[in-house]
N, C-alpha and C. Protein backbone atom coordinates (compact mmCIF):
# COMPACT_ATOMS: atom_id res chain seq x y z
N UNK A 1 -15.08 -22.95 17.62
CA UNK A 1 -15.28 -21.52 17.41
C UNK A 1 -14.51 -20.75 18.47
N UNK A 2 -13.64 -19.86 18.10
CA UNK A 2 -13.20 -19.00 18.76
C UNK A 2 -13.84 -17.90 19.32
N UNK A 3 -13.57 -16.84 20.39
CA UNK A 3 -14.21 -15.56 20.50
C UNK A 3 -13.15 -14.59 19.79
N UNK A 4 -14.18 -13.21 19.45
CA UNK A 4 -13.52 -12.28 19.14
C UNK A 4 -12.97 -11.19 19.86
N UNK A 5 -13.60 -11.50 21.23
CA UNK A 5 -13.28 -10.29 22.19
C UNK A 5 -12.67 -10.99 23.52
N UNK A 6 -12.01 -11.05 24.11
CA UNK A 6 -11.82 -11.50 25.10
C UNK A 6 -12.11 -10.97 26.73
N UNK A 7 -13.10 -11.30 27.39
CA UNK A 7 -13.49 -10.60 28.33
C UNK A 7 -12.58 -10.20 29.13
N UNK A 8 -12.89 -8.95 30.11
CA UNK A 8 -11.52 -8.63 30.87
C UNK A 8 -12.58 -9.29 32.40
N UNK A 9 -11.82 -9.33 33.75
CA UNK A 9 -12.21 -9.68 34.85
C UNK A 9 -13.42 -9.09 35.04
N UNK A 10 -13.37 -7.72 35.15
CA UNK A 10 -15.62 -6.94 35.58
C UNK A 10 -16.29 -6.89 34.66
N UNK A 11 -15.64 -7.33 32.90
CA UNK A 11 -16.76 -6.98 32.63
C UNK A 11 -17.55 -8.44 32.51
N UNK A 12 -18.87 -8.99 32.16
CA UNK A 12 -19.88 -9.72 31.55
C UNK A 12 -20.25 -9.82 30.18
N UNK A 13 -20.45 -8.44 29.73
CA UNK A 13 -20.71 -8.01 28.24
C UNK A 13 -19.73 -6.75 27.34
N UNK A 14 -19.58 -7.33 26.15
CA UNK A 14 -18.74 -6.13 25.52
C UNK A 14 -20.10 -4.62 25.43
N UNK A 15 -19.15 -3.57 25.67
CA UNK A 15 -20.80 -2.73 25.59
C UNK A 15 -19.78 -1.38 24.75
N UNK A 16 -20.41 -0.34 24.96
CA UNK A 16 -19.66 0.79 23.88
C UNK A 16 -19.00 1.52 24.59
N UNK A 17 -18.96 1.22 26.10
CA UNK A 17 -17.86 1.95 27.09
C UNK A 17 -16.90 1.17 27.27
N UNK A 18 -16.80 -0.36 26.24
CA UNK A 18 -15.38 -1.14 26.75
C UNK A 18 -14.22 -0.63 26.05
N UNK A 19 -13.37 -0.20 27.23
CA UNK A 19 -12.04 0.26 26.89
C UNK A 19 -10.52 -0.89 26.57
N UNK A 20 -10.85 -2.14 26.90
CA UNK A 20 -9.61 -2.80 27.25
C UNK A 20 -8.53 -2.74 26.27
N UNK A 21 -7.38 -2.81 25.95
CA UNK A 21 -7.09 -2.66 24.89
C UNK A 21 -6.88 -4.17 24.47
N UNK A 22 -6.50 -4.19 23.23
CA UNK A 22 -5.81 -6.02 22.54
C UNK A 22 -4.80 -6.24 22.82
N UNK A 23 -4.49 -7.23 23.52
CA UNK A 23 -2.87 -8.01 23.57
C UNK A 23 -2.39 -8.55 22.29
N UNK A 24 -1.47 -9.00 22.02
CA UNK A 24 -0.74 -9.54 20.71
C UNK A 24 -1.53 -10.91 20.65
N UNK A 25 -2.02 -11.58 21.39
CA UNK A 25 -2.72 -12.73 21.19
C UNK A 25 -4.28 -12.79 21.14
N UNK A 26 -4.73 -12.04 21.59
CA UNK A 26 -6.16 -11.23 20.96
C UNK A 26 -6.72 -11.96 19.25
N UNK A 27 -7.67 -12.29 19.10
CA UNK A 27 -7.85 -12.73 17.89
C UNK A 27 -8.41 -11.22 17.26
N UNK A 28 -8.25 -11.37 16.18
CA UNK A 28 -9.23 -10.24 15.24
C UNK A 28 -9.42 -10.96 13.84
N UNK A 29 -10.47 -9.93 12.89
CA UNK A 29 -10.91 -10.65 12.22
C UNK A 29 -10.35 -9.80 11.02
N UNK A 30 -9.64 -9.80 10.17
CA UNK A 30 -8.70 -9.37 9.10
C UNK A 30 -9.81 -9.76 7.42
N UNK A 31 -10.20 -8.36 7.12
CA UNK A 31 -11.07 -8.32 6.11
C UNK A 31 -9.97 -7.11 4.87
N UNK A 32 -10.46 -7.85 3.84
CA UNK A 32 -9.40 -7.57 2.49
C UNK A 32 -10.78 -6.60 1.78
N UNK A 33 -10.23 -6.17 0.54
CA UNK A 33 -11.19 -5.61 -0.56
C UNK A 33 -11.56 -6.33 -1.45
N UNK A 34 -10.77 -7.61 -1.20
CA UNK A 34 -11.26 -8.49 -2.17
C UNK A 34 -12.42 -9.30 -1.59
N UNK A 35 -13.47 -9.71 -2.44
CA UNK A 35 -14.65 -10.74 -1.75
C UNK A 35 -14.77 -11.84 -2.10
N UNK A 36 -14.78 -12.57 -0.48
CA UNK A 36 -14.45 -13.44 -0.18
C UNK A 36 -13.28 -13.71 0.98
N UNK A 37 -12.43 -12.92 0.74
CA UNK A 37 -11.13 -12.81 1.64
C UNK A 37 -11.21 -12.80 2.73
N UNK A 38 -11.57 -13.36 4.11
CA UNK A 38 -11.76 -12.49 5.38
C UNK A 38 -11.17 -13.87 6.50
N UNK A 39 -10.43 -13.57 7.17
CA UNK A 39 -10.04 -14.36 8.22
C UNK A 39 -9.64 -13.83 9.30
N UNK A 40 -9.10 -14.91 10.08
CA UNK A 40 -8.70 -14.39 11.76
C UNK A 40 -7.44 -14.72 12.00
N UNK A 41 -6.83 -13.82 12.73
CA UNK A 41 -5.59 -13.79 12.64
C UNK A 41 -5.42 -13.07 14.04
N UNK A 42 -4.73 -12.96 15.02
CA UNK A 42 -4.22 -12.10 16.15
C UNK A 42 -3.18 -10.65 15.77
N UNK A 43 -3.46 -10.07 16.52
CA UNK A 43 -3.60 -8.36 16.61
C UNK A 43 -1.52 -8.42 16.29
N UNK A 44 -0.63 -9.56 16.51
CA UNK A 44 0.72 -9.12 16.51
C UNK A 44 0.72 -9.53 15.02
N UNK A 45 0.08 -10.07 14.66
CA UNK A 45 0.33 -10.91 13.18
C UNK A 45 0.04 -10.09 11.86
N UNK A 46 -1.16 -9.30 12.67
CA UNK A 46 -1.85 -8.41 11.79
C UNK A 46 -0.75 -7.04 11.56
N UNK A 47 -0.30 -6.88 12.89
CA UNK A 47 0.31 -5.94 12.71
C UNK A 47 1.83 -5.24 11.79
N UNK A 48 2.27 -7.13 11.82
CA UNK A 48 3.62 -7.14 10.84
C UNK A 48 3.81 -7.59 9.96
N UNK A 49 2.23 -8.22 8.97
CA UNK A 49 1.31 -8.04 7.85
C UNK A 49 2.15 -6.81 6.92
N UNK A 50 2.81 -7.16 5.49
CA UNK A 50 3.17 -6.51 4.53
C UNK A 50 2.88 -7.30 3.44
N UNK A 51 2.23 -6.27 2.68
CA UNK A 51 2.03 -7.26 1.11
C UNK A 51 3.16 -6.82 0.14
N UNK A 52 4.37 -7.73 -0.31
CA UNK A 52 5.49 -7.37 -1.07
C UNK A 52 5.12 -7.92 -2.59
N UNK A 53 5.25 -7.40 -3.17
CA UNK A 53 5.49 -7.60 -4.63
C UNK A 53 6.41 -7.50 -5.50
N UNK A 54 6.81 -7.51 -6.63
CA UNK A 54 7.57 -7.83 -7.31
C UNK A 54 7.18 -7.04 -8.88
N UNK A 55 7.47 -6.33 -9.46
CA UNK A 55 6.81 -5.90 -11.09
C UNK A 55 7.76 -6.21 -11.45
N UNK A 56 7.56 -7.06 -13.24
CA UNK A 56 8.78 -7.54 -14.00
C UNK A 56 8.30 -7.13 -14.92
N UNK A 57 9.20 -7.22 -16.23
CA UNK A 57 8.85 -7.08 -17.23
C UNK A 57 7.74 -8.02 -17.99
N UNK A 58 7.63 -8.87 -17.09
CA UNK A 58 6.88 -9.64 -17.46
C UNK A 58 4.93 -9.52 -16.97
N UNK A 59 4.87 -8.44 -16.59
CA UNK A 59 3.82 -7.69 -15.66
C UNK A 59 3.87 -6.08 -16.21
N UNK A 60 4.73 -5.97 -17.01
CA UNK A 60 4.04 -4.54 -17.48
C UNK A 60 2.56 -4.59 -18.48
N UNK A 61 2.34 -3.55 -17.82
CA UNK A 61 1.07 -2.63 -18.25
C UNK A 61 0.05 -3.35 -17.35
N UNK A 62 0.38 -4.13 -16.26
CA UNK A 62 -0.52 -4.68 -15.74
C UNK A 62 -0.71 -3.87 -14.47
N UNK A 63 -1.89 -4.00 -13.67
CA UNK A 63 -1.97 -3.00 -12.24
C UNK A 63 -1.28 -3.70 -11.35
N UNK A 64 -0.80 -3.07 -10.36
CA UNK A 64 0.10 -3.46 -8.68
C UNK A 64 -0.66 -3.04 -7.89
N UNK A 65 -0.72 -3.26 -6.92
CA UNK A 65 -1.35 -3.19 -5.64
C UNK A 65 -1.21 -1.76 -5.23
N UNK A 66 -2.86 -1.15 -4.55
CA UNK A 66 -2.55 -0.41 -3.91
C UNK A 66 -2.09 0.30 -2.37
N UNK A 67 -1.39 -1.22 -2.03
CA UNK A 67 -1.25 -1.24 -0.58
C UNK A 67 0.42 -1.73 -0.27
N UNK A 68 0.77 -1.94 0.40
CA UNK A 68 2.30 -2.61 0.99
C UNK A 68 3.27 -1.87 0.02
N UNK A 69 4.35 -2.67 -0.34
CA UNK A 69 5.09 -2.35 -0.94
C UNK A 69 5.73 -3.56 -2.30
N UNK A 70 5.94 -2.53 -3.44
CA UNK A 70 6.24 -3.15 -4.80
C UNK A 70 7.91 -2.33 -5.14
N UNK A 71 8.80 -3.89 -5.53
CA UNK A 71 10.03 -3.39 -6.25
C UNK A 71 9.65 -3.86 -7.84
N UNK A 72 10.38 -2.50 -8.64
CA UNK A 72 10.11 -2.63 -9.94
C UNK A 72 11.66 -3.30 -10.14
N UNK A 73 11.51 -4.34 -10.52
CA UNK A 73 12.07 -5.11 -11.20
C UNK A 73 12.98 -5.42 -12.58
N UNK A 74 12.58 -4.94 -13.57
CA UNK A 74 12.74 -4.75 -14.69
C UNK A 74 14.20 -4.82 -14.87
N UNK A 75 14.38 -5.13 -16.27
CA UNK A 75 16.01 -5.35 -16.66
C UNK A 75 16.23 -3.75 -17.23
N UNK A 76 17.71 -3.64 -17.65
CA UNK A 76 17.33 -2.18 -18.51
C UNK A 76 16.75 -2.44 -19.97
N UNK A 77 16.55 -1.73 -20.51
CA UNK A 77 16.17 -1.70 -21.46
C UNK A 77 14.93 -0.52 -21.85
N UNK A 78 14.01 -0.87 -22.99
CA UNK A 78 13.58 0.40 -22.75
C UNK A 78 12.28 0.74 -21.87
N UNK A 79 11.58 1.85 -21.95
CA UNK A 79 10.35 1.88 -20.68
C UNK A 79 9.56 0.82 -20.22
N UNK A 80 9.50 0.62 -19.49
CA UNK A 80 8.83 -0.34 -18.84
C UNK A 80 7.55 0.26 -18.03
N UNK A 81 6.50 0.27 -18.22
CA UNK A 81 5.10 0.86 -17.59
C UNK A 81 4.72 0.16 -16.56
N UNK A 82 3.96 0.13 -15.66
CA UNK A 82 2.82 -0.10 -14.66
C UNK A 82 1.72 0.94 -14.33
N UNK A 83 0.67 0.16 -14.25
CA UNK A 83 -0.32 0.76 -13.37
C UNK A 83 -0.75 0.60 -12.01
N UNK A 84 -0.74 1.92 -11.19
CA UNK A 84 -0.96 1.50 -9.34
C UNK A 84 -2.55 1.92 -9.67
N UNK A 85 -3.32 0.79 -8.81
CA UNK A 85 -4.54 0.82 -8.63
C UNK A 85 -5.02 1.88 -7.50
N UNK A 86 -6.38 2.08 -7.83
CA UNK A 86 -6.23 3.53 -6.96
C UNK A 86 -6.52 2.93 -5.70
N UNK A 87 -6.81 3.97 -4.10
CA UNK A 87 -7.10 3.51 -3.32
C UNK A 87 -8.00 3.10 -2.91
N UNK A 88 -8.73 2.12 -1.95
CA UNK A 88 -10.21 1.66 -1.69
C UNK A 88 -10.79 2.68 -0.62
N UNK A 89 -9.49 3.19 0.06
CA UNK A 89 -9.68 4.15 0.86
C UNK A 89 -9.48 4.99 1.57
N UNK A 90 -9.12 6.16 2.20
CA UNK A 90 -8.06 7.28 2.85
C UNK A 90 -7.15 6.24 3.79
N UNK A 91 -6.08 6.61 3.59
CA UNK A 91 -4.87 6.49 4.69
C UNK A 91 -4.11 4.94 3.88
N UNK A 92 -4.70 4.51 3.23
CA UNK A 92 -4.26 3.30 2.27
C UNK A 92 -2.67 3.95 2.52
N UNK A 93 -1.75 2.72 2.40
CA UNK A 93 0.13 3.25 2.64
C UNK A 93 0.73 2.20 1.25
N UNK A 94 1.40 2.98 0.36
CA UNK A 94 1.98 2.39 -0.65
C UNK A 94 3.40 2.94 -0.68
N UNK A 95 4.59 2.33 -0.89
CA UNK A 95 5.91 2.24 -1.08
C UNK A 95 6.22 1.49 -2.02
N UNK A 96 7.08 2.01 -2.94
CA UNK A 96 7.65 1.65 -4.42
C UNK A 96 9.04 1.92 -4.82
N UNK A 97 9.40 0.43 -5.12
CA UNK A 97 10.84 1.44 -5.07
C UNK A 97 11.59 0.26 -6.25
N UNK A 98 12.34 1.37 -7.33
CA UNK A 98 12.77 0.64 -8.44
C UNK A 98 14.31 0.36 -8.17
N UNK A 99 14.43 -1.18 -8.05
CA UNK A 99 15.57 -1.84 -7.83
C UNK A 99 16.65 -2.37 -9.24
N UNK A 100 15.78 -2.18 -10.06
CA UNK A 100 16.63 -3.00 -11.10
C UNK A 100 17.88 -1.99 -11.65
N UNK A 101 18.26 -2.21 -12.85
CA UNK A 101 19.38 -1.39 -13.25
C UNK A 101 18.75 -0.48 -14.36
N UNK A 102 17.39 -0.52 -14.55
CA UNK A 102 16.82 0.14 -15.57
C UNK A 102 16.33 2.01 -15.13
N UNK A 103 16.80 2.33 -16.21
CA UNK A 103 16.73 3.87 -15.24
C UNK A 103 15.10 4.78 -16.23
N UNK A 104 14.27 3.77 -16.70
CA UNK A 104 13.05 4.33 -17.38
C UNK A 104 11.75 3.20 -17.08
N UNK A 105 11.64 3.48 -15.87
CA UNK A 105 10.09 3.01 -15.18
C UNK A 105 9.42 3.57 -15.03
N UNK A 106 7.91 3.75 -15.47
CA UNK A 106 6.83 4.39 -15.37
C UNK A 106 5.64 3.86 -14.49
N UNK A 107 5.42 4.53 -13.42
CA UNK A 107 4.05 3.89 -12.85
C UNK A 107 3.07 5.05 -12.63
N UNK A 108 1.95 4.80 -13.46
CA UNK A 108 0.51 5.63 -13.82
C UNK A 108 -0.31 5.37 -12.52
N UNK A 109 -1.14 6.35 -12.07
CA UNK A 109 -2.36 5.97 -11.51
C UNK A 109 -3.39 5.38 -12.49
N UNK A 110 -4.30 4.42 -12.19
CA UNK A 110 -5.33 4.25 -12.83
C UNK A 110 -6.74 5.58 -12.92
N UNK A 111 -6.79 6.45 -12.44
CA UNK A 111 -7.71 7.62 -12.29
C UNK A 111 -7.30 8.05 -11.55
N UNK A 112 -6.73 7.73 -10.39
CA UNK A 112 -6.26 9.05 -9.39
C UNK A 112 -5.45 10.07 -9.48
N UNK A 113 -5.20 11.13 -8.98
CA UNK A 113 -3.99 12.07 -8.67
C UNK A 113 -2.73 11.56 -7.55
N UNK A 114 -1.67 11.97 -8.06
CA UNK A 114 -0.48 12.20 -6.94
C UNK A 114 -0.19 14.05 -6.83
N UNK A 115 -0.12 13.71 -5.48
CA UNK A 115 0.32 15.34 -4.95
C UNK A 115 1.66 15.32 -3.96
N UNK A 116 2.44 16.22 -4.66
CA UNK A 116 3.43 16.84 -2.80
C UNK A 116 3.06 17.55 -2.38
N UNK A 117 3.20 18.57 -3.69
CA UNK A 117 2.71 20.00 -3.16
C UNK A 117 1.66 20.31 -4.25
N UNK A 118 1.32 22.02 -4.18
CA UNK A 118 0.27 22.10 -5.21
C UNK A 118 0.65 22.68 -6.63
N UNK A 119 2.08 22.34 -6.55
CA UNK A 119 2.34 22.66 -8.10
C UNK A 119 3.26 21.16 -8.88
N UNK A 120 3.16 20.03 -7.67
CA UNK A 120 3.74 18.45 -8.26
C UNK A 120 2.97 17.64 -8.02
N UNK A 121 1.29 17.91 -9.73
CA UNK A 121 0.62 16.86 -9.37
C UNK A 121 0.77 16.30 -10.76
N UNK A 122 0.30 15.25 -10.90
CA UNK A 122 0.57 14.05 -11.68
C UNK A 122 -0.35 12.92 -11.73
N UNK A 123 0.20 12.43 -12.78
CA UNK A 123 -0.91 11.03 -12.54
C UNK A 123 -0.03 9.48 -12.79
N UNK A 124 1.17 10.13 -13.30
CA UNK A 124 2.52 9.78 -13.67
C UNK A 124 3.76 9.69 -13.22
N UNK A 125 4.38 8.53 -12.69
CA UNK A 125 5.69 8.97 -11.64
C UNK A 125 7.06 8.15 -12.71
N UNK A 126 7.62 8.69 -12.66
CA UNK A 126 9.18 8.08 -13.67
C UNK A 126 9.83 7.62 -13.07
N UNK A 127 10.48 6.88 -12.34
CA UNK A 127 11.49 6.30 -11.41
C UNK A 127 13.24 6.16 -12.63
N UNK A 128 14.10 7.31 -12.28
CA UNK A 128 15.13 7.48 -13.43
C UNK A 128 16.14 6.87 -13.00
N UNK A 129 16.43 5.96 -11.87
CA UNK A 129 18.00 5.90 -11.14
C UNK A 129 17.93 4.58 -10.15
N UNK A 130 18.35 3.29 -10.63
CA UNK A 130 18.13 2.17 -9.81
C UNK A 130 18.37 3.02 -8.20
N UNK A 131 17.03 2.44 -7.26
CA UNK A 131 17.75 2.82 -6.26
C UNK A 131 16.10 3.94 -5.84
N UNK A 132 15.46 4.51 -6.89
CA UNK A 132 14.16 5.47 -6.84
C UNK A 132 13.19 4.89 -5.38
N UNK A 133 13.04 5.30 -4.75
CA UNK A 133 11.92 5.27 -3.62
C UNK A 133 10.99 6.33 -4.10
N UNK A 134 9.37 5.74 -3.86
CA UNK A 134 8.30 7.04 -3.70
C UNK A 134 7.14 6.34 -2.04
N UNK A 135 7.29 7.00 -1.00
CA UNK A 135 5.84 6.21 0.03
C UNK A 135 5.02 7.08 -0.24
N UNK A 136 3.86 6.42 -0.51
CA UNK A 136 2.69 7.56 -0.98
C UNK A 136 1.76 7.25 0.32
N UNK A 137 0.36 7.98 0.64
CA UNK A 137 -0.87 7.87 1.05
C UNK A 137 -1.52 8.34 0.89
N UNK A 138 -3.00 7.60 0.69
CA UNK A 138 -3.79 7.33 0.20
C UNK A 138 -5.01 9.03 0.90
N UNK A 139 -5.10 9.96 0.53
CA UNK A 139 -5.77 11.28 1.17
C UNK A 139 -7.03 11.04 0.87
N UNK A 140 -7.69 10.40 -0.30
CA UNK A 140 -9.11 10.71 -0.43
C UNK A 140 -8.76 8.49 -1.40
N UNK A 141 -9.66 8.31 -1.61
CA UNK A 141 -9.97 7.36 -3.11
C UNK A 141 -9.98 8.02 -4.16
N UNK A 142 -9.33 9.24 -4.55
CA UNK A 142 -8.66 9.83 -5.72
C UNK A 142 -7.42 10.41 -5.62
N UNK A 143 -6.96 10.67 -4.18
CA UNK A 143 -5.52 11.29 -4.07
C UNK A 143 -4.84 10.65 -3.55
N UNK A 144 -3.26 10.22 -3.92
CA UNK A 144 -2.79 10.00 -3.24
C UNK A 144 -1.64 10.94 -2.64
N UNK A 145 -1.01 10.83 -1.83
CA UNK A 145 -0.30 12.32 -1.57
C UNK A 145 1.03 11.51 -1.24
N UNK A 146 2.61 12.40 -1.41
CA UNK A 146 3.85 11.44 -1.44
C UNK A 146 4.68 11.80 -0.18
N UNK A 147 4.44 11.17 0.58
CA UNK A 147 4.42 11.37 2.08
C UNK A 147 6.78 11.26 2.15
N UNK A 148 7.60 10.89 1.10
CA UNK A 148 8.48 10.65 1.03
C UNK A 148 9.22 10.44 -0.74
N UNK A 149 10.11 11.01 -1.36
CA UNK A 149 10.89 10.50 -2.31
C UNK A 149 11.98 10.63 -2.55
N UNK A 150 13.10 9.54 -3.59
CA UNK A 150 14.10 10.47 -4.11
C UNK A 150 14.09 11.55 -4.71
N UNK A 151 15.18 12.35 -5.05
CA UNK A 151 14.84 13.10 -5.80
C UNK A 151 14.83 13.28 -7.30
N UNK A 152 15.24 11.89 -7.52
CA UNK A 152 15.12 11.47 -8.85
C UNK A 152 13.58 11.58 -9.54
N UNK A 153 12.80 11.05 -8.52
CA UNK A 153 11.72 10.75 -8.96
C UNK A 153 10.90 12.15 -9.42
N UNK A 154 10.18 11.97 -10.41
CA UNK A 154 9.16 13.23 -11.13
C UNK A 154 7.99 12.50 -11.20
N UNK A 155 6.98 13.87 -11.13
CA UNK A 155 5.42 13.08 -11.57
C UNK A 155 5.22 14.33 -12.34
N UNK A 156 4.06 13.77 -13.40
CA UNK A 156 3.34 14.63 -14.44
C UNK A 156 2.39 14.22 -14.58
């Protein structure tokens, strides 16, 4: 069994005035939304932790993650859909970006909103131009807000 905290020299006990900070070798305990998921991992590992994905045509209409980052994939041809799952929780960070040569990708929220501003909201983003970036975050577990895009990209 490992510890989770590593004592510093004065103290004895972790208490609610411990300040120390984590070194990169620090263990921590890395908990998912999924149940069951939960392990230990150190604070540098955690930190350069990205979940990458992949959407193909072979994954449309199916949901993507609402976390790390997803390239849409797809050949050209005609629309190709996805659904982004909403967030589990504020500040959630999603990046999407359509790589293929197909210039008609659709990715829906499952119930949430996208916002820039308060007249580009949507629930719907089109990615028109191999090459489309959108980084979104996660404002509430119904909003997500688009912290970055091309300008290709539209939502409705």
């Amino acid at each position: 069994m490992s510890t989770i905290y590593k004592f510093q020299d004065s103290e004895t006990v972790v208490t609610s005035t411990s300040t120390a900070g984590l070194s990169p070798s620090d263990a921590v305990i890395v908990y998912s939304t999924i149940a069951g998921r939960t392990r230990q991992s150190t604070v540098s590992s955690v930190a350069n932790q990205s979940v990458v994905t992949s959407a193909t045509s072979a994954t449309t209409a199916t949901n993507i993650t609402c976390f790390g980052y997803t390239s849409l994939g797809s050949s050209s041809g005609p629309i190709t859909a996805w659904l982004l799952d909403d967030p589990p929780v504020a500040g959630v960070k999603k990046e999407i970006s359509s790589l293929s040569t197909s210039t008609s990708n659709t990715v829906s929220t499952v119930s949430a909103t996208i916002q820039a501003t308060d007249t580009w909201v949507g629930r719907t983003l089109y990615f028109r131009i191999p090459g489309d970036t959108v980084k979104l975050t996660a404002r509430t577990t119904a909003i997500w807000t688009v912290d970055s895009r091309t300008s290709a990209i539209v939502c409705t």
